[in-house]
Protein backbone atom coordinates (compact mmCIF):
# COMPACT_ATOMS: atom_id res chain seq x y z
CA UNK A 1 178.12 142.27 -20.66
CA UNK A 2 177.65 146.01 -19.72
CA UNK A 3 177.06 148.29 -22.22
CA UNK A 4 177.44 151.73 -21.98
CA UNK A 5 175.35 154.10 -24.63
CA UNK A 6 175.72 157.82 -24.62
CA UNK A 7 173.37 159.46 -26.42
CA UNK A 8 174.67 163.22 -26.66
CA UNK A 9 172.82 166.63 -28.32
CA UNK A 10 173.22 170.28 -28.52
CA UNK A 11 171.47 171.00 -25.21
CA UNK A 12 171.66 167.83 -23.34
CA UNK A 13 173.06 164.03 -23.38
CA UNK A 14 171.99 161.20 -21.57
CA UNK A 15 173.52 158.20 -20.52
CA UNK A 16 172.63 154.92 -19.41
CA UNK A 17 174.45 151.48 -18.19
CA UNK A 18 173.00 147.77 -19.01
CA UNK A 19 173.86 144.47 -17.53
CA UNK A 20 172.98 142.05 -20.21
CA UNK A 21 174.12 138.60 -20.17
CA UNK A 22 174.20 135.99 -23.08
CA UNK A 23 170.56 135.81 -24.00
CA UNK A 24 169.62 139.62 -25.66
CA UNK A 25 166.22 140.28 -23.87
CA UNK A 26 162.96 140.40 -25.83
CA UNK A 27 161.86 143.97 -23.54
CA UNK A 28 164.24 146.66 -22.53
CA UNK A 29 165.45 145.99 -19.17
CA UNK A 30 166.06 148.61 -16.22
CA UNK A 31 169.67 150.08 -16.71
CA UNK A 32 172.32 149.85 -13.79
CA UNK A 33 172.49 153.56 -14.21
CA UNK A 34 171.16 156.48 -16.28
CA UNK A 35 172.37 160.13 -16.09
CA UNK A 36 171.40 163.54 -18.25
CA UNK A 37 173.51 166.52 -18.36
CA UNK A 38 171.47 169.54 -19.10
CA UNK A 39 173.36 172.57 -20.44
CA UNK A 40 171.71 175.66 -19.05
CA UNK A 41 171.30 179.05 -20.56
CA UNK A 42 174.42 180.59 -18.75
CA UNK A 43 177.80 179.38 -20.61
CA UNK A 44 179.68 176.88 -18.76
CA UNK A 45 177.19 175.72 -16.43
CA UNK A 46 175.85 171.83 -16.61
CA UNK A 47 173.24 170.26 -14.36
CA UNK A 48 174.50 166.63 -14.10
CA UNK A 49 171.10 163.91 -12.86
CA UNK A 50 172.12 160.66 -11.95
CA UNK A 51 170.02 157.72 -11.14
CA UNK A 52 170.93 153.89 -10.55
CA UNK A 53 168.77 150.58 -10.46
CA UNK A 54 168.98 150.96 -6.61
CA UNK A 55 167.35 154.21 -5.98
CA UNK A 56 170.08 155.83 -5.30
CA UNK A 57 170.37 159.63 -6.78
CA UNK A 58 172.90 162.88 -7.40
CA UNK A 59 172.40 166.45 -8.46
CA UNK A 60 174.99 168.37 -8.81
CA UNK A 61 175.82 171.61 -10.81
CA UNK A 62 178.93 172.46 -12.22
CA UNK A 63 180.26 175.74 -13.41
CA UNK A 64 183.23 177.13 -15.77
CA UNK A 65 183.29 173.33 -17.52
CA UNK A 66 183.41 172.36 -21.34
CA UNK A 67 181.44 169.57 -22.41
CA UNK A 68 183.79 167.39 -22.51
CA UNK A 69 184.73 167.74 -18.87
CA UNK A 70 181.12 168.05 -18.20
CA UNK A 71 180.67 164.64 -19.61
CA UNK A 72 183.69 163.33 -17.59
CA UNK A 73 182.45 163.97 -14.12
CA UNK A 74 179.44 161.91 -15.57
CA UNK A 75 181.20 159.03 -16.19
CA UNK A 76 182.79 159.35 -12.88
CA UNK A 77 179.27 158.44 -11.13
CA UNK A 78 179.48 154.95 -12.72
CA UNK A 79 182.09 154.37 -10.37
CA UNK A 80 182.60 156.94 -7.95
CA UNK A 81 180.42 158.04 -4.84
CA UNK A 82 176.83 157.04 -4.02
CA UNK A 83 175.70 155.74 -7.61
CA UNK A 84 178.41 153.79 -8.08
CA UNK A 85 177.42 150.34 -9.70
CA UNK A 86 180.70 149.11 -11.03
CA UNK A 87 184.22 148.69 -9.86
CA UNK A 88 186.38 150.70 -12.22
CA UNK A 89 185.84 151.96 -15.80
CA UNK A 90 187.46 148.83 -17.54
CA UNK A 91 184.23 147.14 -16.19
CA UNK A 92 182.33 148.48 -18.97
CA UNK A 93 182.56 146.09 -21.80
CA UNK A 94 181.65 148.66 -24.91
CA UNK A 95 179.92 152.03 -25.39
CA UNK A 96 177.77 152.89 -28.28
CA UNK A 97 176.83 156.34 -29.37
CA UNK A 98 174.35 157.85 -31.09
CA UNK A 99 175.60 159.67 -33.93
CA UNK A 100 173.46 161.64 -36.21
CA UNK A 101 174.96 162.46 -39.19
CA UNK A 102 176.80 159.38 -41.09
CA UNK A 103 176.55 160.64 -44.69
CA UNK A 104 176.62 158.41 -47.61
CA UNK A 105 180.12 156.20 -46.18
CA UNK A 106 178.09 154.56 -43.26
CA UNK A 107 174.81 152.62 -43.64
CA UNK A 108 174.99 150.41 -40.45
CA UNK A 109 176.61 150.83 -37.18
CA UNK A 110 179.75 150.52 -37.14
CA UNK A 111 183.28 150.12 -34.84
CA UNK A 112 184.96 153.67 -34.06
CA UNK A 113 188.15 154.02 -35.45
CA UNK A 114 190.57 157.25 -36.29
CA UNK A 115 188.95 157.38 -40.21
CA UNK A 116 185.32 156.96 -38.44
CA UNK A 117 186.24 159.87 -36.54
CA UNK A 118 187.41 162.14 -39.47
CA UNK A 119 184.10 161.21 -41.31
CA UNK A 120 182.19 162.44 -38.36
CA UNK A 121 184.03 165.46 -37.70
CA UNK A 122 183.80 166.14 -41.45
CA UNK A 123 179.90 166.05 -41.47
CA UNK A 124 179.68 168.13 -38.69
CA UNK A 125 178.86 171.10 -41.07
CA UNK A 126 175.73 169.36 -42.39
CA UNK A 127 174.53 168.46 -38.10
CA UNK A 128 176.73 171.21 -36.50
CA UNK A 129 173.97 171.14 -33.09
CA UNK A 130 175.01 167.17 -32.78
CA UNK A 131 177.77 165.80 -34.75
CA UNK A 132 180.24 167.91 -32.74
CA UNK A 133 178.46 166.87 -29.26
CA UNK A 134 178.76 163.14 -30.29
CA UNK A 135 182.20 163.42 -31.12
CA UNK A 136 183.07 164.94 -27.92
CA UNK A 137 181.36 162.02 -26.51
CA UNK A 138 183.80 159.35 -28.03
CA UNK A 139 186.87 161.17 -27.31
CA UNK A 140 185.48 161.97 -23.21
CA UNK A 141 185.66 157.88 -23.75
CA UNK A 142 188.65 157.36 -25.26
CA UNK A 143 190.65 160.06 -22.40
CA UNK A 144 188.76 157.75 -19.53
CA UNK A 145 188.68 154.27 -21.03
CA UNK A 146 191.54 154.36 -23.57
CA UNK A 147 191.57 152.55 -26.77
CA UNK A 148 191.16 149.54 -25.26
CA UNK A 149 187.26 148.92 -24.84
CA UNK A 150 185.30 149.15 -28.24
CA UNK A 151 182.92 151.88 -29.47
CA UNK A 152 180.63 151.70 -31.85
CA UNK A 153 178.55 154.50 -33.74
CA UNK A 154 175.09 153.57 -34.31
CA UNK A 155 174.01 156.33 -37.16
CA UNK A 156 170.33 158.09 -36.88
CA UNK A 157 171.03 158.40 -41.33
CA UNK A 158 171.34 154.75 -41.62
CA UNK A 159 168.19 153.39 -41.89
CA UNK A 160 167.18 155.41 -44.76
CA UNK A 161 169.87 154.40 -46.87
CA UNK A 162 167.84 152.20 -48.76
CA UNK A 163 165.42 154.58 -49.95
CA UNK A 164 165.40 154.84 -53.82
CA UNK A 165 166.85 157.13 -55.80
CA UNK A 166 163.60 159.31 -56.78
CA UNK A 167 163.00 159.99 -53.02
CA UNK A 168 166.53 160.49 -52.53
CA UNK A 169 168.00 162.85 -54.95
CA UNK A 170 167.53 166.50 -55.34
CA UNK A 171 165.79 168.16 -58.05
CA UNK A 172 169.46 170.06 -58.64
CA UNK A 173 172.29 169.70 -61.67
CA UNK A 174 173.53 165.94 -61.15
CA UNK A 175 176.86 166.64 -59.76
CA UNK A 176 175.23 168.25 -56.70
CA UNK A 177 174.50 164.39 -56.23
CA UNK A 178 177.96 163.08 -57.15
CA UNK A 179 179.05 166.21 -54.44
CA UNK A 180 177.56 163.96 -51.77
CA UNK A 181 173.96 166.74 -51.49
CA UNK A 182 171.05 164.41 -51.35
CA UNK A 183 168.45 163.37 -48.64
CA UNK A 184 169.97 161.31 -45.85
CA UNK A 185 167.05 161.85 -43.31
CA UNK A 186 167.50 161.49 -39.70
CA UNK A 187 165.53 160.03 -36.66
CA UNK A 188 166.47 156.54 -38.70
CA UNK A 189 167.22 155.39 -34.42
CA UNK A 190 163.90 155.70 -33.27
CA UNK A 191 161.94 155.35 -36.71
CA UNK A 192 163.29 151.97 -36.99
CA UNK A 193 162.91 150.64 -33.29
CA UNK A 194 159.37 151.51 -33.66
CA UNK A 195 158.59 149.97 -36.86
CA UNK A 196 160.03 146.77 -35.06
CA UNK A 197 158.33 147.48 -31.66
CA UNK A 198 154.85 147.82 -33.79
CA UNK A 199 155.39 144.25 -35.77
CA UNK A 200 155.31 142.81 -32.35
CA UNK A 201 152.63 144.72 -30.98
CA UNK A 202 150.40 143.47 -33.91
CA UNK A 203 151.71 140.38 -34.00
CA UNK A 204 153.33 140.27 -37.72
CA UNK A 205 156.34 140.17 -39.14
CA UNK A 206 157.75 143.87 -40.37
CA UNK A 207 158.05 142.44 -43.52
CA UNK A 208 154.53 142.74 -44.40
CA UNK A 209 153.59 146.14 -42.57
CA UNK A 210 153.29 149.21 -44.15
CA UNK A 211 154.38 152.28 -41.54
CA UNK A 212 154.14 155.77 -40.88
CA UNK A 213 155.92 156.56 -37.85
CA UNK A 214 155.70 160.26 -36.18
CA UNK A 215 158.82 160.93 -34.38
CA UNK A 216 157.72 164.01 -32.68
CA UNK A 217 159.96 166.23 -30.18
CA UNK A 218 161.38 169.25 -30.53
CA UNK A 219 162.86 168.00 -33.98
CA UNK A 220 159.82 165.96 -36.34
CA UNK A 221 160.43 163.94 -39.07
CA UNK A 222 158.12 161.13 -40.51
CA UNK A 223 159.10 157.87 -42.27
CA UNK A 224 157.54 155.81 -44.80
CA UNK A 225 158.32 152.18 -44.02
CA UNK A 226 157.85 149.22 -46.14
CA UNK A 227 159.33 145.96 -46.28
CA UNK A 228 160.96 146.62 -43.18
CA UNK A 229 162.84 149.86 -44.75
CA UNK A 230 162.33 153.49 -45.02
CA UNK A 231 161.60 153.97 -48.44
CA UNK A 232 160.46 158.42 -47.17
CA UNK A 233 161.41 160.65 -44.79
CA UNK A 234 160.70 164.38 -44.38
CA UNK A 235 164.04 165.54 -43.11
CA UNK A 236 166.68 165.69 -45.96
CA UNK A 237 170.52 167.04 -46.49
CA UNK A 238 170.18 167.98 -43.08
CA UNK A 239 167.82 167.97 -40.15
CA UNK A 240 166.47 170.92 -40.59
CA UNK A 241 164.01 169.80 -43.36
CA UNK A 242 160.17 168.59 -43.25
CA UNK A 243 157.94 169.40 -40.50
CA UNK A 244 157.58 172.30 -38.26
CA UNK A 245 159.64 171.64 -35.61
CA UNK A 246 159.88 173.37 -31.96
CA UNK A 247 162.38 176.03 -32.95
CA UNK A 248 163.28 174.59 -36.11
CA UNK A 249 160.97 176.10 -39.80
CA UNK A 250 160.73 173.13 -41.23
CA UNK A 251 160.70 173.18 -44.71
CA UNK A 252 160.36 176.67 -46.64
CA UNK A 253 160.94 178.38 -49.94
CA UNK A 254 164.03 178.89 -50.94
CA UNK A 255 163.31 181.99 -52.77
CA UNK A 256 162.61 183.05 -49.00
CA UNK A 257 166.33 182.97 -48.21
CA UNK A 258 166.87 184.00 -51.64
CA UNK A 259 165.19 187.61 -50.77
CA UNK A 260 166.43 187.81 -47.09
CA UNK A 261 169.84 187.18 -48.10
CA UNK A 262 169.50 189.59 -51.20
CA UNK A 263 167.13 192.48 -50.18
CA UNK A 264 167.74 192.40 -46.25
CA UNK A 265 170.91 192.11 -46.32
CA UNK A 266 171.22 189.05 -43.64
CA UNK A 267 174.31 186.91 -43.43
CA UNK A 268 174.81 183.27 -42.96
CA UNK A 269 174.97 183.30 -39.19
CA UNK A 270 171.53 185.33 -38.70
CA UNK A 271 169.73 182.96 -41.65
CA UNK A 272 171.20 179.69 -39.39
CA UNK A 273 169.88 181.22 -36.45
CA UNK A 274 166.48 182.31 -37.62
CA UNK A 275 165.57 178.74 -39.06
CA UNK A 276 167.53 177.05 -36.69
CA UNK A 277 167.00 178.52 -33.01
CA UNK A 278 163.85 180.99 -33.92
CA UNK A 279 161.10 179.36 -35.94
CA UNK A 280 158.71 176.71 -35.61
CA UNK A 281 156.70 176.43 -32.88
CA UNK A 282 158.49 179.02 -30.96
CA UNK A 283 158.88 181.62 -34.27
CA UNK A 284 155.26 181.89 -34.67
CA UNK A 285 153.68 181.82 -31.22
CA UNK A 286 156.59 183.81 -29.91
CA UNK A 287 156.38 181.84 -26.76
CA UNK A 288 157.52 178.23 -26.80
CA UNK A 289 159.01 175.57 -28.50
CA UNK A 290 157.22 173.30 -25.56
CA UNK A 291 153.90 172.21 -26.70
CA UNK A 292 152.73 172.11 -23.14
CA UNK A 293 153.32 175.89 -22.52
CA UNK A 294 151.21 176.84 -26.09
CA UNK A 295 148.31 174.86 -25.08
CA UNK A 296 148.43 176.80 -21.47
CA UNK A 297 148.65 179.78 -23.86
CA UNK A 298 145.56 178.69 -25.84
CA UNK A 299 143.48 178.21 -23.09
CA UNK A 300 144.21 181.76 -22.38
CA UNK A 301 142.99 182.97 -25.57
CA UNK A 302 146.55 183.19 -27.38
CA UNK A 303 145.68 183.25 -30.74
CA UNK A 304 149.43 183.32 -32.08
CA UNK A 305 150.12 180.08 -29.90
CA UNK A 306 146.78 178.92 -31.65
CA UNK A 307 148.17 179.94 -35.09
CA UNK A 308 151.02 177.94 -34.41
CA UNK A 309 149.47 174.18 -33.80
CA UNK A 310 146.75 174.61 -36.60
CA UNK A 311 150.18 175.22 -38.87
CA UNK A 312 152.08 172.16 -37.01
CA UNK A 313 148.97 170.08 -37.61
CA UNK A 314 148.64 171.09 -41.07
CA UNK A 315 152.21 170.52 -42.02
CA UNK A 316 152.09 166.95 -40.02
CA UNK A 317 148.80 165.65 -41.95
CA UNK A 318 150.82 167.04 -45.34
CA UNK A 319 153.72 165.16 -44.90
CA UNK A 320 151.48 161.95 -43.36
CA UNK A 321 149.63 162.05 -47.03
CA UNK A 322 153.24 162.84 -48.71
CA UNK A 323 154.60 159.31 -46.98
CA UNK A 324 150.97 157.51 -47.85
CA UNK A 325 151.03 158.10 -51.51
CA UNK A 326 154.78 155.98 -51.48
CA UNK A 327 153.08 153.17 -49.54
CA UNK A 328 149.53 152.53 -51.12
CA UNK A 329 148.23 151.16 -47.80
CA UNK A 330 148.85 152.14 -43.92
CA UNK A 331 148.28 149.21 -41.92
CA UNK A 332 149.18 151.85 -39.19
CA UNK A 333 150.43 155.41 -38.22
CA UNK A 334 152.41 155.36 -35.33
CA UNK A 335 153.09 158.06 -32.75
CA UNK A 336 156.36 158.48 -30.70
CA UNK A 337 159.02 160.80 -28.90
CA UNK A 338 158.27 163.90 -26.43
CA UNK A 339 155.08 165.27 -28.28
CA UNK A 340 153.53 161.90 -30.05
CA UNK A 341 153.96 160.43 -26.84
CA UNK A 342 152.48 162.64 -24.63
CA UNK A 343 149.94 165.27 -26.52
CA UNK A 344 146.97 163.22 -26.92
CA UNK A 345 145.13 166.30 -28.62
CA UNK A 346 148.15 166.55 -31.46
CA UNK A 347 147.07 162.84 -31.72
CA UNK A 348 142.99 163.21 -32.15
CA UNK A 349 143.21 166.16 -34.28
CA UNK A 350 145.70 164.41 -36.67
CA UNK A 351 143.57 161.13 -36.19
CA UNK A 352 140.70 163.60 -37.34
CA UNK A 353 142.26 165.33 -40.39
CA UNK A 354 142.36 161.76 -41.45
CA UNK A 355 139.16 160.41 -41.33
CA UNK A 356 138.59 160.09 -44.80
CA UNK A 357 141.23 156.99 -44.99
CA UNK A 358 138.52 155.52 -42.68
CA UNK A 359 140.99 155.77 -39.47
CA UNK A 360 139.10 155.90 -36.21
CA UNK A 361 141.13 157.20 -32.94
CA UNK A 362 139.25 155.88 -29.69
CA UNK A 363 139.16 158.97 -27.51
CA UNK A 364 138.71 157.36 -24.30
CA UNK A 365 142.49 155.46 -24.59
CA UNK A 366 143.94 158.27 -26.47
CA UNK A 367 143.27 160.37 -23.12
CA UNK A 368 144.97 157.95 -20.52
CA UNK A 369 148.16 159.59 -19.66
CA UNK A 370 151.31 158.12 -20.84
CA UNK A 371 149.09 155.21 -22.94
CA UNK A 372 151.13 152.90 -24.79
CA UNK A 373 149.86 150.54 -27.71
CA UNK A 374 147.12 150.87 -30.46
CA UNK A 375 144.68 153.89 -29.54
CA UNK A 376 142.52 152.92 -32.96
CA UNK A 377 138.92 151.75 -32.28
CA UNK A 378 138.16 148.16 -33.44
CA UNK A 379 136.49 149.14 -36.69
CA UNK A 380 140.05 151.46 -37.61
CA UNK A 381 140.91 150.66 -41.15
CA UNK A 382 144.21 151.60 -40.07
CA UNK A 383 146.09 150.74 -35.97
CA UNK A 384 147.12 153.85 -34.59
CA UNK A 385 150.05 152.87 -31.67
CA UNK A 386 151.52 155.17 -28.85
CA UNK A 387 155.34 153.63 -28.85
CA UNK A 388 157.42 155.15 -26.55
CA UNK A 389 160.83 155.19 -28.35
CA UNK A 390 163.89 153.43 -26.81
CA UNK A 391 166.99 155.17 -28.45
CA UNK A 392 169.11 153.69 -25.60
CA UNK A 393 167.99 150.81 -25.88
CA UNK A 394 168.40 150.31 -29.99
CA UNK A 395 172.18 151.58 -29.38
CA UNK A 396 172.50 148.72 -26.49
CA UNK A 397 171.55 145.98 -29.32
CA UNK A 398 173.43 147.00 -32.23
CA UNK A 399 176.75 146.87 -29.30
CA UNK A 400 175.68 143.74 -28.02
CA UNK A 401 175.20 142.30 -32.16
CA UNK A 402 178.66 143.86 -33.03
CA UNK A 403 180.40 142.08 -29.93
């Protein structure tokens, strides 16, 4: 069975290609072929990396192209040129996507069909960076493929629909709930292949964990995870809730927007752009949103790239004790995308703010580059795991379950 997944965003979308046969594999195996189109800063211009199982590899840049026809000449790699690895297109048995906003109608993945499409358009005001990128995705499919292979949209809301009510519902007039505005948190992707990655790391069933997982990139959430379900999650009616994020604020006060809006006279567009495109990481230090360039800045004596990891730590150990308090135990706290992965002094210093729950980070594997698996010291109270998340590869089972 090959499976195709596109996983697409505002500034980029990879691809990959898997060969599975009957037996679903226990451990990710090496796709046939992964690509990444990177958008860069000049309009119409898309860097297109392509890689197969083979070593075989393209660059190519393209100018004056649309998304869409960005993400066609893609495709074309599978079976075009020197990364081809398949025949013809109708080789490809299905192709799951990664959408991020599925609202309240969709709470597993599900087969794309004209009405799934409406509902994903239609949401695209609450995710406009994604929900429009992912739909361009399906119908770049649809143009090359036809109707004829299956797609399937596995939603990053969907495995926080189970979260009750109390965590779910704004403190607003009811019908703002009956209006569809409540939390849906995102992430749910990665949040939930790690909770299921870190029952087999420790060697119990999910069932009985209680999790905290740190999905950390350039957008952060958390999720509280008990019983094998998100019962928290910072993000909320959109993705732009919670943490401090790279370019993103995070959560604020809305008597903030209240006075820009009101006294400063800013409209829609410039509020969307400020906490959208200019806060966070980047808003504050006035550098970055890339964690590595602030801590080149710190070491240089930047106190504004300073100022902003003490506030991204001290929003991240807020939100870790927000997601404790609806768990009653952590059995353990759980580190993954771009920055948990890979900034192993975010780690210690969070590890640190936290001693007082009697968690113990041991420095020496927390400072192997690119370390996987439980970092805590043997007398944690807590396991602290390094899980490098497999979007991809979640998308590639929930096809291969559906077919």
């Amino acid at each position: 069975m090959k499976i195709l997944v596109l996983n697409a965003g505002s500034s980029s979308q990879k691809s990959c290609l898997y060969n599975l046969d009957n037996v679903l594999p226990p451990e990710p195996p090496t796709p046939l072929w992964e690509a990444q189109i990177d958008w860069t800063h000049h309009q119409g211009v898309a860097e297109i990396h392509v890689k197969t199982i083979y070593g075989d590899f393209l660059k190519q840049e393209l100018n004056s192209v649309s998304h869409r026809e960005a993400t066609t000449e893609m495709l074309k790699t599978l079976w075009q040129g020197v990364t081809k690895v398949i025949q013809q297109p109708q080789d490809i048995d299905i192709v799951g996507h990664r959408v991020v906003h599925g609202g309240e109608e969709y709470s597993a993945s599900t087969r794309i069909t004209p009405e799934v499409k409406a509902v994903i358009s239609r949401l695209a005001t609450l995710a406009p960076a994604h929900n429009p990128a992912n739909l361009e995705g399906i119908e770049a499919i649809e143009e090359i493929l036809g109707d004829k292979i299956p797609q399937v949209a596995v939603f990053d809301t969907a495995f926080h629909t189970q979260m009750p009510l109390a965590a779910a519902v704004y403190p607003l007039p009811y019908e703002f709930l009956t209006q569809g505005i409540r939390r849906y948190g995102f992430h749910g992707i990665s949040h939930q292949y790690c909770s299921q990655k870190a029952a087999a790391i420790l060697g119990r069933e999910l069932t009985d964990l209680r999790l905290i997982t740190c999905h950390l990139g350039n957008g952060c959430s958390l999720a509280a995870i008990r019983d094998g379900h998100s019962v928290d999650t910072t993000m909320g009616f959109t993705p732009l809730d919670g943490l401090m994020m790279g370019s993103r604020s995070g959560a604020v006060d809305p008597g903030i927007l209240i006075y820009l809006l009101r006294e400063k006279g800013y409209s829609i567009e410039e509020l969307d752009q400020l906490l959208n495109k200019s806060s966070g990481l980047k808003g504050v230090s006035g550098i970055s949103e890339d964690m590595r360039q602030l801590n080149i800045a710190i070491a240089d004596g930047n106190h504004r790239a300073q100022l902003a990891i003490d506030i991204y730590i001290h929003r991240l150990c807020s939100g870790i004790g927000a997601m404790l308090a609806n768990l009653g135990r952590l059995d353990a706290l759980i580190f993954t995308a771009g920055v948990g992965e890979n900034a192993a002094n975010i780690r210690e210093r969070v590890c640190e703010s936290l001693t007082f729950l009697d968690l113990k980070i041991d420095k020496e594997k927390n400072n192997i580059p690119h370390i996987t698996g439980d970092i805590a010291t043997v007398d944690s109270a807590a396991r602290i795991l390094v899980i490098h998340t497999q979007e991809d590869w979640a998308i590639a089972q929930e096809c291969w379950h559906l077919l």
